[in-house]
Protein backbone atom coordinates (compact mmCIF):
# COMPACT_ATOMS: atom_id res chain seq x y z
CA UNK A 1 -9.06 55.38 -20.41
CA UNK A 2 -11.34 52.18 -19.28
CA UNK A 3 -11.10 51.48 -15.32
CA UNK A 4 -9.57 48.74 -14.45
CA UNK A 5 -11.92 46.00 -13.43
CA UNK A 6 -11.59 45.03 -10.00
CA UNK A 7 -10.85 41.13 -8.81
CA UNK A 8 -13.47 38.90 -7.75
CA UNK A 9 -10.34 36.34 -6.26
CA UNK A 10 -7.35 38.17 -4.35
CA UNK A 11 -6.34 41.35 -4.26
CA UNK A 12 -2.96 43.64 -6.09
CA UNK A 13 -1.33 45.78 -4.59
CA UNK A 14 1.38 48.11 -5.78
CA UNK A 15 4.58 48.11 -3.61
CA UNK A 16 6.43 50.64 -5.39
CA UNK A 17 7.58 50.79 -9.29
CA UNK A 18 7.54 47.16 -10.80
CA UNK A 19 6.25 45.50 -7.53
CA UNK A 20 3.11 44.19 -7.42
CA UNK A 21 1.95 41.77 -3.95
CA UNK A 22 -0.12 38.94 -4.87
CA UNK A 23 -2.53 37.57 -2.14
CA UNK A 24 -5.69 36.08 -1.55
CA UNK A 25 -7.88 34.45 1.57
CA UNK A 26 -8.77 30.96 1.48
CA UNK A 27 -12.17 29.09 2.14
CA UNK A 28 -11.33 29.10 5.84
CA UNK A 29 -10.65 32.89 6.01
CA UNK A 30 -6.83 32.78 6.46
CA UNK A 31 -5.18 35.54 4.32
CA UNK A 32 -1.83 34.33 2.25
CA UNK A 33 0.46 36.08 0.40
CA UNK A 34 2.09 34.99 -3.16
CA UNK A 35 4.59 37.33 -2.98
CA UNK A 36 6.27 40.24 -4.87
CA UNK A 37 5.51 40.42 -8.80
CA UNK A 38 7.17 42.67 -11.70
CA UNK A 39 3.88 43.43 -13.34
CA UNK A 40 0.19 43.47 -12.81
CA UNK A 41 0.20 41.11 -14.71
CA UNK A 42 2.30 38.28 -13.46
CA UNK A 43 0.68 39.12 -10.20
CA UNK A 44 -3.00 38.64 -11.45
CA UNK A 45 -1.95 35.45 -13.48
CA UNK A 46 -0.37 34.02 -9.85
CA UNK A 47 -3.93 34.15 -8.43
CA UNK A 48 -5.76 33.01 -11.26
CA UNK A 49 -3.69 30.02 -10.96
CA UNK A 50 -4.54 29.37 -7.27
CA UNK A 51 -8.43 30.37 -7.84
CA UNK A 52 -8.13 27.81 -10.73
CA UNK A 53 -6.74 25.00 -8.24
CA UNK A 54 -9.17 25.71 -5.41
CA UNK A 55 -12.21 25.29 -7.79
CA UNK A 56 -10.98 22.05 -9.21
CA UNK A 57 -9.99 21.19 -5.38
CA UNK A 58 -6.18 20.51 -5.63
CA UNK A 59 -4.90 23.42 -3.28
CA UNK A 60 -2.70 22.93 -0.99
CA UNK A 61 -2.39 25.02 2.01
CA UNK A 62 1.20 26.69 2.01
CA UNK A 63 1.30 26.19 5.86
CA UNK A 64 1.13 23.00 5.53
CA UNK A 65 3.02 22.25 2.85
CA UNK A 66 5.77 24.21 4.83
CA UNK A 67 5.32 21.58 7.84
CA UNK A 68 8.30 19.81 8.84
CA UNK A 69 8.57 15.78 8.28
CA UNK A 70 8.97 15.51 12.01
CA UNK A 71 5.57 16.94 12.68
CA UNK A 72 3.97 15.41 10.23
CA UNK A 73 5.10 11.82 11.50
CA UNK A 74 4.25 12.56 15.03
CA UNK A 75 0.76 13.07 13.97
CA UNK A 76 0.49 10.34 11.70
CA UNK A 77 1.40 7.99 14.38
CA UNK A 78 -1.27 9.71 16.22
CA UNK A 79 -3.88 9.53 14.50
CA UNK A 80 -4.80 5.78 13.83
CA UNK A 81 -5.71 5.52 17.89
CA UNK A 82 -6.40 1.25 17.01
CA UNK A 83 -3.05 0.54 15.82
CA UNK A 84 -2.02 -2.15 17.84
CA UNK A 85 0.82 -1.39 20.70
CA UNK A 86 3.80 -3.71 18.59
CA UNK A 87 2.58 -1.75 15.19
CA UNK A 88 3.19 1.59 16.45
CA UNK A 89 6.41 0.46 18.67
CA UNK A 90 7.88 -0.58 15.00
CA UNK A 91 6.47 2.33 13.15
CA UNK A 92 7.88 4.86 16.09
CA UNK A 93 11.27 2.83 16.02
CA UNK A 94 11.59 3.52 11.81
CA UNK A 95 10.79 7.20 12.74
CA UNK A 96 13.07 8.02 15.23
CA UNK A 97 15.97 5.83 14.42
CA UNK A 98 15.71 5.71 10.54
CA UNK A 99 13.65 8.78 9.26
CA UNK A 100 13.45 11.38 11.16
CA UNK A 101 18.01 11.45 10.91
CA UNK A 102 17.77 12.08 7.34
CA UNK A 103 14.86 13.63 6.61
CA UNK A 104 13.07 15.41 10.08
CA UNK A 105 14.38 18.77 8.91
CA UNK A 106 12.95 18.91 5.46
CA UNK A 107 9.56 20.54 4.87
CA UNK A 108 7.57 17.83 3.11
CA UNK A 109 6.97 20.30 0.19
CA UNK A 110 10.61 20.13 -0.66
CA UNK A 111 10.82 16.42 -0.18
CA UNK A 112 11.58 14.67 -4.00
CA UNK A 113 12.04 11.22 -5.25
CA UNK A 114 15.47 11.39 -5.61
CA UNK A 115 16.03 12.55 -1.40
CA UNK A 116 14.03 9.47 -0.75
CA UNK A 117 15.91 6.71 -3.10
CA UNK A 118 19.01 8.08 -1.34
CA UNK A 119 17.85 7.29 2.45
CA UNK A 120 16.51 4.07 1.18
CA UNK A 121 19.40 3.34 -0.64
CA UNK A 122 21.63 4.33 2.62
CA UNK A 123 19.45 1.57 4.80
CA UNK A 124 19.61 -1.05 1.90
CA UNK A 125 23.73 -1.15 2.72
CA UNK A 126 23.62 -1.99 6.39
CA UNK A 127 19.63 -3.94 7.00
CA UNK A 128 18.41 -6.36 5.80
CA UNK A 129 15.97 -6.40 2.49
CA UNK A 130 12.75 -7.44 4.57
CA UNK A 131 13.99 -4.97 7.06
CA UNK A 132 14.50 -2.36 4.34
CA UNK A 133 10.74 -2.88 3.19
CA UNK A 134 9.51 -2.30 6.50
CA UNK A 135 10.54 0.64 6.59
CA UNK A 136 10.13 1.60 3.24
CA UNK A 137 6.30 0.85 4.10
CA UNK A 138 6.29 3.59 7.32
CA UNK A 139 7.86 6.34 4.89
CA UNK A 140 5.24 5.44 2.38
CA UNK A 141 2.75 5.48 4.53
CA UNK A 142 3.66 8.85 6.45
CA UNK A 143 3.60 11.22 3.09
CA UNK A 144 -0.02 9.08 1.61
CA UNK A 145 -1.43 10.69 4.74
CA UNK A 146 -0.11 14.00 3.72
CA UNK A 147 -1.91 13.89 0.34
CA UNK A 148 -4.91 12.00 1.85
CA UNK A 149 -5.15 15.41 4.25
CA UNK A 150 -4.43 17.97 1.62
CA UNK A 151 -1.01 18.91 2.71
CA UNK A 152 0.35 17.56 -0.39
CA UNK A 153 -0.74 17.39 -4.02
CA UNK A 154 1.07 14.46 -4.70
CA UNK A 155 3.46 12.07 -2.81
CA UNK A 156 7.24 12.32 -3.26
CA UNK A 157 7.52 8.20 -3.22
CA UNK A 158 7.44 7.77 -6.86
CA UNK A 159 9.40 5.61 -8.40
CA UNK A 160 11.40 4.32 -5.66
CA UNK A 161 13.46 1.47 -6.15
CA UNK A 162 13.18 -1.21 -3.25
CA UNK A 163 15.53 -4.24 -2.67
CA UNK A 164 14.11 -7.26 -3.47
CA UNK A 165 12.43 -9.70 -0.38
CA UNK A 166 13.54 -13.38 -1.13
CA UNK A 167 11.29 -15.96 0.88
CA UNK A 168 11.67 -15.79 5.04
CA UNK A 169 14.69 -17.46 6.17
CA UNK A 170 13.20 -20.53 8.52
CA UNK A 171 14.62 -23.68 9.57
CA UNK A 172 12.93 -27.04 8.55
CA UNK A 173 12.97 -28.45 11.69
CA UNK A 174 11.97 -32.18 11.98
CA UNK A 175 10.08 -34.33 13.48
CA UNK A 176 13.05 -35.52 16.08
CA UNK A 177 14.22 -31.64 16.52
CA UNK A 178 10.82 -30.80 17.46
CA UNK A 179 10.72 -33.70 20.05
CA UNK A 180 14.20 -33.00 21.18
CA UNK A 181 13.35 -28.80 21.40
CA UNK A 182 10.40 -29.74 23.63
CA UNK A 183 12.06 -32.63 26.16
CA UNK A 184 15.02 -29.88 26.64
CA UNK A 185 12.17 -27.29 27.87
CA UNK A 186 11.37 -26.93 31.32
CA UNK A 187 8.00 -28.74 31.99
CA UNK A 188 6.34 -25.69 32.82
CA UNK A 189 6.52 -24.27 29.11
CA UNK A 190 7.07 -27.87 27.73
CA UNK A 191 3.33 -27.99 26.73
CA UNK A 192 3.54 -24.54 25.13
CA UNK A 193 6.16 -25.97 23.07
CA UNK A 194 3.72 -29.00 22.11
CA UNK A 195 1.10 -26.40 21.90
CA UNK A 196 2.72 -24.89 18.83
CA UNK A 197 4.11 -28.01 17.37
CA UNK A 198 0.55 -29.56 17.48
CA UNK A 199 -1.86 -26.33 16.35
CA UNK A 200 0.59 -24.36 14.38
CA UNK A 201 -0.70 -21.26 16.85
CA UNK A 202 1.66 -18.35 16.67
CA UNK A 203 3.62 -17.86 20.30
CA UNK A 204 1.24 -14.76 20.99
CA UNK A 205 -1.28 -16.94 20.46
CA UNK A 206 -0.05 -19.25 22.95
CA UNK A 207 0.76 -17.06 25.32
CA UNK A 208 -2.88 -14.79 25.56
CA UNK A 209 -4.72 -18.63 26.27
CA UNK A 210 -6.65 -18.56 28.86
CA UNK A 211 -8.16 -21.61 30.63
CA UNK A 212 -12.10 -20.47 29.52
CA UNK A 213 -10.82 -20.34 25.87
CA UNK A 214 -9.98 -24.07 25.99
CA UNK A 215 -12.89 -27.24 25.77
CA UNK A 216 -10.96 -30.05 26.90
CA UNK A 217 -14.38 -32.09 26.46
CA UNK A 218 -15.06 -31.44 23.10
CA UNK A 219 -10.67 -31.29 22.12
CA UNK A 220 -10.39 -27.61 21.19
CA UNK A 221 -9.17 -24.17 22.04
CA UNK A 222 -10.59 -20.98 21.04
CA UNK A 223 -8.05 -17.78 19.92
CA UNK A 224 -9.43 -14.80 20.60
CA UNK A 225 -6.63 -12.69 22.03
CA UNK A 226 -3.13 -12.39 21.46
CA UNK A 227 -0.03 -10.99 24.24
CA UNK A 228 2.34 -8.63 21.96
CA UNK A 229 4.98 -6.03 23.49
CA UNK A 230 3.97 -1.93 23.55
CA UNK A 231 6.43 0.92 22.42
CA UNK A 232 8.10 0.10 26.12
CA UNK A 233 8.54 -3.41 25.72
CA UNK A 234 5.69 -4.35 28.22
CA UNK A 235 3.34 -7.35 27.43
CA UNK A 236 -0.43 -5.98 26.71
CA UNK A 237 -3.28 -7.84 25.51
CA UNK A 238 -4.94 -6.92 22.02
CA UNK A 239 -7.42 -8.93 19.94
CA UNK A 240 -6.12 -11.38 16.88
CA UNK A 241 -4.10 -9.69 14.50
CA UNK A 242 -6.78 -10.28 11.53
CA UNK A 243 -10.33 -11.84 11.63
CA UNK A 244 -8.95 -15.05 10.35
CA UNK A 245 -6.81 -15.60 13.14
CA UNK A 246 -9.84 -15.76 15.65
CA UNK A 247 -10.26 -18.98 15.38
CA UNK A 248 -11.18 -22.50 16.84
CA UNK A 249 -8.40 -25.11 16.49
CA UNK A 250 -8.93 -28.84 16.94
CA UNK A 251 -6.36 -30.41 19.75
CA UNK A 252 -5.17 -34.17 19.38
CA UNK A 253 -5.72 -36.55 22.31
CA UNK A 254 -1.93 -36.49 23.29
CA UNK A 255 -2.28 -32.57 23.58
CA UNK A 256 -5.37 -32.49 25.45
CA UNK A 257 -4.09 -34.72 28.06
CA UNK A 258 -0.53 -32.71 28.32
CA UNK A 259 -2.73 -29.87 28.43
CA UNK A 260 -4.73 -31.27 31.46
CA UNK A 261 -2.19 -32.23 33.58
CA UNK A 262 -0.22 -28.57 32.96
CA UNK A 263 -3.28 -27.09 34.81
CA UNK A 264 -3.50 -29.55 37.71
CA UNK A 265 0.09 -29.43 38.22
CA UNK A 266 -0.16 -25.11 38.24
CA UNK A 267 -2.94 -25.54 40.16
CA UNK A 268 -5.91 -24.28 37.70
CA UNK A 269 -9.19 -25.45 37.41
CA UNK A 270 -12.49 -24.96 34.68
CA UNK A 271 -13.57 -22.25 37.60
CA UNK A 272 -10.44 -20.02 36.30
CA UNK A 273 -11.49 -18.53 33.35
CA UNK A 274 -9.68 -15.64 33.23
CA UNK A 275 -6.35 -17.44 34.28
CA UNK A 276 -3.88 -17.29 31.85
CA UNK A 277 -2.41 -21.47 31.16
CA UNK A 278 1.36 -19.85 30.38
CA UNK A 279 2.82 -16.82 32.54
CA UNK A 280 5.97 -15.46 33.56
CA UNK A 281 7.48 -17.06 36.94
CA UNK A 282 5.94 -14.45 38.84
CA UNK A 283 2.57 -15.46 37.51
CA UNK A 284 2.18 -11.96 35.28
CA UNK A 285 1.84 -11.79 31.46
CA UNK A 286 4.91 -13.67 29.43
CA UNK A 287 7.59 -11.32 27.79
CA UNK A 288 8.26 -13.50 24.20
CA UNK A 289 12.22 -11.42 24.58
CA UNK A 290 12.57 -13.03 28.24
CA UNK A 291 11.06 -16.60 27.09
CA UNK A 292 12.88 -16.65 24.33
CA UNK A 293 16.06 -15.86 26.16
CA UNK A 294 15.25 -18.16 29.33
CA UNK A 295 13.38 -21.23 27.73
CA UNK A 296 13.41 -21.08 23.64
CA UNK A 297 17.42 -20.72 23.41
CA UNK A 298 18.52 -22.81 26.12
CA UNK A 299 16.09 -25.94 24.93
CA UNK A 300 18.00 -25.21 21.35
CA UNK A 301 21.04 -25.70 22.97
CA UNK A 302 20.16 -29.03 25.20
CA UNK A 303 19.07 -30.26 21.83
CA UNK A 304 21.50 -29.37 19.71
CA UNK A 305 20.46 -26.79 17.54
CA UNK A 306 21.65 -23.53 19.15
CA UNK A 307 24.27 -23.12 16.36
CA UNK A 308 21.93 -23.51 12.98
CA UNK A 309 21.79 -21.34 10.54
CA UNK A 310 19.04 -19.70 10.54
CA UNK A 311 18.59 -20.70 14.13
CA UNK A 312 14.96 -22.00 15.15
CA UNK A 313 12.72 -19.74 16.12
CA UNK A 314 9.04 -20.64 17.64
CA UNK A 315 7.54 -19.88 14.07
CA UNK A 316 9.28 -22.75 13.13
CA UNK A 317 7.09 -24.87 14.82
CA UNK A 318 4.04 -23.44 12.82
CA UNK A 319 5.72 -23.68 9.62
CA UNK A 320 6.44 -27.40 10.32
CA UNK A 321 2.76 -27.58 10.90
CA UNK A 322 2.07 -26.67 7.30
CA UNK A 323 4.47 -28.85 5.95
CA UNK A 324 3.13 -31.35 7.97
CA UNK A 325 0.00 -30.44 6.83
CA UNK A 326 0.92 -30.82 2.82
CA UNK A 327 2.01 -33.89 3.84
CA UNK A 328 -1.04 -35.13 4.86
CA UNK A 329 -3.18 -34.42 2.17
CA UNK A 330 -5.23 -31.92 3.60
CA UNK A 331 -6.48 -29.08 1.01
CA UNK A 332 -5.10 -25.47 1.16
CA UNK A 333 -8.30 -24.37 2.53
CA UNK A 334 -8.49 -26.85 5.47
CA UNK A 335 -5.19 -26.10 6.24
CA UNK A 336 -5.35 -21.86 5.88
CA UNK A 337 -8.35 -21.80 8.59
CA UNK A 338 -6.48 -24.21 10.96
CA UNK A 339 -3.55 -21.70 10.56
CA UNK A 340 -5.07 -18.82 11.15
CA UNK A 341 -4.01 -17.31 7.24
CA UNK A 342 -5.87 -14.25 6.30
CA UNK A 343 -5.11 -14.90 2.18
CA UNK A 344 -4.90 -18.31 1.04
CA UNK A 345 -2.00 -17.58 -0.93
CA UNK A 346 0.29 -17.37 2.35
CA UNK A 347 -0.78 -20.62 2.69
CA UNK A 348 -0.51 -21.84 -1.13
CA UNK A 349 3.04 -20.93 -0.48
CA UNK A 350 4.06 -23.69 2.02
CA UNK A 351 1.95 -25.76 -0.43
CA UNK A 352 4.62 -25.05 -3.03
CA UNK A 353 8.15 -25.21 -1.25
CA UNK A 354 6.40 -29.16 -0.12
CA UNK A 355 5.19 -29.43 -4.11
CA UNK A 356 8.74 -28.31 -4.50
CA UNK A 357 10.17 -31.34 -2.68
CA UNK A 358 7.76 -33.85 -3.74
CA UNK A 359 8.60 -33.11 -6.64
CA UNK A 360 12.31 -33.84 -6.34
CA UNK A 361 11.30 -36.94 -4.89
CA UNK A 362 9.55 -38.23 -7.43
CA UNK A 363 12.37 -37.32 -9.78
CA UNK A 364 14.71 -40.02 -7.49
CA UNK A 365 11.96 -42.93 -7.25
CA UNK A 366 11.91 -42.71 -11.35
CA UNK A 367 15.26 -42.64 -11.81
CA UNK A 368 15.50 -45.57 -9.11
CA UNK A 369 12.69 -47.54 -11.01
CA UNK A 370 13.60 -47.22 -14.41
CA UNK A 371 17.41 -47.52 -14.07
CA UNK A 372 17.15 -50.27 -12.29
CA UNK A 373 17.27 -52.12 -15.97
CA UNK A 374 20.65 -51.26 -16.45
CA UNK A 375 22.92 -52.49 -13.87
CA UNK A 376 25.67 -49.50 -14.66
CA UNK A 377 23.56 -47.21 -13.75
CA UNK A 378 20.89 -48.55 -11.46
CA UNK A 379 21.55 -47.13 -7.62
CA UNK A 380 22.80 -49.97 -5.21
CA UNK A 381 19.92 -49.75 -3.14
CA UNK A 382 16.33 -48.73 -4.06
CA UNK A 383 13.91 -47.10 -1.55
CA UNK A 384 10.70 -48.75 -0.47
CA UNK A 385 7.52 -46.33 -0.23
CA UNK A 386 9.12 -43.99 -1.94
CA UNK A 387 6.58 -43.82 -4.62
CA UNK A 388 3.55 -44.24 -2.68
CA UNK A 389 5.29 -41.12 -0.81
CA UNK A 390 5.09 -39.01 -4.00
CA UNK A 391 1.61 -40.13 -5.52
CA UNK A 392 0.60 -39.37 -2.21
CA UNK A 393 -0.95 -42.92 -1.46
CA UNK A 394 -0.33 -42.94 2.39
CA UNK A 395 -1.02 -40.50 4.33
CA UNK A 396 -2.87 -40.22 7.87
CA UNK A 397 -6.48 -39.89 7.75
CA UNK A 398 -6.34 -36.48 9.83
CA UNK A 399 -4.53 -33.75 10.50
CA UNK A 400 -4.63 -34.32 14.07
CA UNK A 401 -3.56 -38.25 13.58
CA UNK A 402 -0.86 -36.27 11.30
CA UNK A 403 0.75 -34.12 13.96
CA UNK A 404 0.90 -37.02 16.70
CA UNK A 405 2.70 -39.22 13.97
CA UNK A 406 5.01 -36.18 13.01
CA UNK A 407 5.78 -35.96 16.69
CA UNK A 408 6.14 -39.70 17.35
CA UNK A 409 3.23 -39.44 20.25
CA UNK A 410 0.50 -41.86 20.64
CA UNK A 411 -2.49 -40.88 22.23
CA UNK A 412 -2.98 -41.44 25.69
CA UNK A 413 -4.92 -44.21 27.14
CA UNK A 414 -5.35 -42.91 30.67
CA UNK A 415 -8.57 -41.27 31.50
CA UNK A 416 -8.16 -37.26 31.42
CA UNK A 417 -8.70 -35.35 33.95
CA UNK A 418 -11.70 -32.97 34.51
């Protein structure tokens, strides 16, 4: 009778009649067993199949395909050691509060499609869709970097059905609520206020400007750091959140002269680079959950707009800049590097909600015009401008000259200080 030939991959060995243990060592010397086999046979067609998979390079290692999804998201979160501190607060506050309750346990070999539409379909019942997304995004993320390591041959998120996101809900504020928001804030944050109604800056924005980021000389300030909260809710200092958003903006006269006096009246001068123009009462780094709560809500409420629905938020203020820029003729762009966009298409979309309107506009001043031949039907009064309006025939020659005629501000005519 032939011998039989011996295995270049794994070993057999015979546990008894009809049991036959499968196992092999791996490329890093760790021995693994496949387990228990009727036959010879069955046995040596298990490792064939594994020798197969390491030479084409899809093996997983069963140790770490028998990792638990809890370890595997603490070291995800650990390993990206430049994720700024408000990322990985959010991404540890979907783990711990959202993930980790219905799926820690689980190995994240034995995770499937149909465990994960359930726990997304659990959180689409009591959050919100954008919310839903969010996290959606962190679950997505966590099991990619299992397959990017080699834990996993393929990720379980296939297939999964997401609720849809519908557009941010903001509230067009005006040119009066923006006026009346900023003379019901205390004059030390009044400028801030002004700050974002004028520059469209986000309020992190505002609140990591420092006096050697701003040229009052030459009417501009320079973002180059933004104050966001950590994992503990502390303010802490981290660069712009894209390359885009490093910026310089251009200030108006009005806001370079509010801007000027805020420093002599705090006591700052061109000598304080460092110095931070906003900061908390105790002169430390602002926390946007205690300004919002101490100076955003109570201004709504002097001005009337604590109860709307949505209620204002600081964003607002930027988004009104965009309008305000539409409004003013000023190309997409123009308008995405004064905002700070990293895709023109974020800003192509406040282009079309003020197309949007325009357009509705010009529906009015054309019924207006042309029904105005038949005196059933004509209106009782007809608008002036309103065409001009929609062809876009008037409009400031600026953005700057824009925002101060948004605002209702004329530039100063006193001589600012140095």
């Amino acid at each position: 009778m032939a011998s039989r030939r011996r295995r270049e991959f794994g070993s057999i060995r015979e546990r008894g009649r009809g049991k036959y243990q499968a196992a092999y060592t791996d490329l890093d010397g760790h021995r693994h067993s496949l387990g228990i086999f009727p036959t010879r046979v069955a046995a040596n067609g298990a490792l064939s199949d594994v020798e197969t998979q390491i030479g084409k390079g899809n093996w997983i290692d069963p140790r770490q395909a028998a990792r638990t999804v809890r370890d595997v998201a603490m070291a995800w979160l650990a390993s990206n050691p430049h994720k700024r501190a408000n990322t990985y607060a959010a991404d540890l506050n979907d783990i711990e509060k959202h993930i980790l309750p219905g799926l820690g346990d689980l190995t994240i070999s034995s995770v499937r499609p149909p465990s994960i539409q359930h726990l997304v379909n659990i959180w689409a019942k009591t959050a919100a869709p954008r919310t839903v997304e969010r996290r959606c995004r962190t679950l997505k993320a966590l099991f990619t970097y299992c397959v990017n390591n080699d834990w996993l041959a393929r990720s379980p998120w296939r297939g999964i059905k997401v609720p849809k996101v519908t557009s941010t809900r903001s509230y067009p504020l005006t040119p009066e609520d923006v006026a009346a928001v900023a003379e019901a804030t205390v004059l030390a944050y009044r400028p801030m206020v002004w700050l974002g109604a004028l520059t469209g800056c986000r309020w992190s924005e505002a609140a990591g400007l420092r006096v050697g980021d701003l040229n009052l000389l030459a009417k501009t300030m320079r973002v180059e750091q933004v104050v966001v909260k950590d994992q503990h809710g502390r303010p802490v200092v981290y660069p712009p959140k894209s390359q885009a958003s490093a910026r310089v903006i251009a200030l108006p006269d009005v806001l370079v002269s509010m801007i000027a006096e805020h420093l002599a009246r705090v006591g700052l001068t061109g000598a304080d680079l460092d110095a931070y123009v906003f900061t908390s009462p105790t002169g430390g780094l602002l926390r946007q959950d205690n300004w919002r709560r101490r100076v955003w809500i109570p201004a709504l409420k002097v001005a009337g707009l604590d109860t709307a629905t949505p209620r204002p938020g600081f964003h607002d203020l930027r988004r009104a800049v965009g309008t305000t820029l539409v409004s003013a003729g000023v190309n997409p762009k123009t308008a995405q590097t004064r905002l700070g966009h990293s895709d023109v298409r974020t800003t192509l979309q406040i282009y079309a909600r003020a197309v949007e309107q325009k357009d509705r506009d010009a529906a009015e001043v054309l019924a207006t015009n042309f029904m105005a031949r038949d005196s059933s039907l004509a209106p009782t009064t007809r608008p002036e401008g309103d065409l001009k309006r929609c062809v876009g025939e008037t409009h400031p020659s600026s953005p700057a000259e824009s925002l101060v005629e948004v605002s209702g501000l004329e530039p100063p005519t006193s001589t600012l200080r140095t």
